[in-house]
Protein backbone atom coordinates (compact mmCIF):
# COMPACT_ATOMS: atom_id res chain seq x y z
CA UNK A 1 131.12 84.24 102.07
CA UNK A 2 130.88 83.94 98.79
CA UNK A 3 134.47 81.53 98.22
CA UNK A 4 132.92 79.63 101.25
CA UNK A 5 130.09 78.98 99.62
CA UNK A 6 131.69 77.77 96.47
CA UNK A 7 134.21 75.99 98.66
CA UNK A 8 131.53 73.85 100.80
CA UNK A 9 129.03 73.41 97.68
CA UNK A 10 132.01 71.07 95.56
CA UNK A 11 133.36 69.82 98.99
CA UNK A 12 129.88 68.43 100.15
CA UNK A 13 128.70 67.54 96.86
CA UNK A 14 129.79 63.93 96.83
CA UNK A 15 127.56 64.20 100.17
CA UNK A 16 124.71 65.17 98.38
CA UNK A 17 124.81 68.56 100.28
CA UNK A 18 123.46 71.32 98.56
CA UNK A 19 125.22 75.22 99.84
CA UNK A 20 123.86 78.01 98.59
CA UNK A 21 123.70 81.66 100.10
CA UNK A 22 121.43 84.79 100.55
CA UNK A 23 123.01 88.37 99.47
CA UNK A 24 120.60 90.45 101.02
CA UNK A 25 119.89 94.25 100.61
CA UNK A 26 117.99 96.74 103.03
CA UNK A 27 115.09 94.62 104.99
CA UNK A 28 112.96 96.78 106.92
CA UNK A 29 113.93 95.29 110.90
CA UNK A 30 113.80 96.37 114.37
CA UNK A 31 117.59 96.87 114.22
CA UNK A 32 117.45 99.31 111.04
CA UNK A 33 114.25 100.53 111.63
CA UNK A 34 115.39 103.97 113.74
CA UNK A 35 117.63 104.68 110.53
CA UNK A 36 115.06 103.85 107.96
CA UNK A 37 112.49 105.87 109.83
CA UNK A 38 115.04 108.96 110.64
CA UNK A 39 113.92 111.67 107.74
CA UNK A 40 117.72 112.53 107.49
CA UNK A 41 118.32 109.00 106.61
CA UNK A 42 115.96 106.98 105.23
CA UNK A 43 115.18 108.66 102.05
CA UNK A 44 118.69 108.59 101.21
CA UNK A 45 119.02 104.99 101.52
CA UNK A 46 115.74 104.50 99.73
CA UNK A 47 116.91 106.78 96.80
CA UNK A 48 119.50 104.00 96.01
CA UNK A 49 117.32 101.12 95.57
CA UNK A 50 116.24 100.60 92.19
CA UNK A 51 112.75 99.83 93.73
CA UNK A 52 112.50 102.45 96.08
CA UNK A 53 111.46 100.45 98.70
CA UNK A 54 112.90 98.08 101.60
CA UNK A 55 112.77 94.46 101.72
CA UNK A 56 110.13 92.79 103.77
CA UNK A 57 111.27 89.99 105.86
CA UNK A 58 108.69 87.89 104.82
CA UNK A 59 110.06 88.32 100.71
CA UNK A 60 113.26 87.05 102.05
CA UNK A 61 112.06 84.15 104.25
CA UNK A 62 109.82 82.97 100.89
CA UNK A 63 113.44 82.42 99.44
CA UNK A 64 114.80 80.99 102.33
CA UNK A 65 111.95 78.20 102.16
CA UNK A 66 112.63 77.97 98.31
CA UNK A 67 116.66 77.20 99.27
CA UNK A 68 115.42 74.56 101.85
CA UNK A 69 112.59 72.57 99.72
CA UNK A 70 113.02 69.82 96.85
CA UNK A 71 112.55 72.61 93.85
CA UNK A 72 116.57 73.76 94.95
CA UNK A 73 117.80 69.94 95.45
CA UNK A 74 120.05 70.75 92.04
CA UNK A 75 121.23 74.10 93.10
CA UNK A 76 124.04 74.46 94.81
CA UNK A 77 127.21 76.50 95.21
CA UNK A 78 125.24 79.68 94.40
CA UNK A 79 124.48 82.87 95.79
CA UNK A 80 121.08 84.83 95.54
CA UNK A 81 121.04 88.73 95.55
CA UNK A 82 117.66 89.92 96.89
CA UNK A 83 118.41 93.68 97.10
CA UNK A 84 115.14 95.57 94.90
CA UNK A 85 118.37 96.10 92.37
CA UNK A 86 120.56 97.95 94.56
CA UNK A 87 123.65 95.85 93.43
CA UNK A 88 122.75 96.79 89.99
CA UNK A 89 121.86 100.33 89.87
């Protein structure tokens, strides 16, 4: 995803097309939500993030709306970690 992102961001540029891309961590959703929750699991997964704590969707859709509004019109070709650290720690 990452090459395809740099790919499409220099092919579409002479479009004036910006492509950028979201590297998410653990968001707290109905599909991970019985392994979050599971006492076996969860803490373990929690114990990696930096934060100690899962995403919220609503931290990743503010970014999302960032990506999509005039303030990112000269951004492009990048990709945006939003992980509480994880990729870091």
């Amino acid at each position: 995803m990452i090459s395809l992102t740099r790919a499409l961001a220099v092919e579409w540029a002479r479009y004036n097309i910006t492509v950028n891309a979201i590297a998410p961590g653990f968001f707290y959703t109905d599909l991970n939500a019985r392994s979050l929750d599971d006492p076996a699991i969860g803490p373990k997964i929690i114990k990696q993030i930096p934060l100690r704590r899962t995403g919220k969707p609503e931290e990743l859709g503010e970014l999302v709306v960032y990506l999509a509004s005039a303030a990112a019109a000269f951004m492009t070709g990048s990709v945006l970690t939003i992980d509480g650290g994880l990729s870091v720690g």
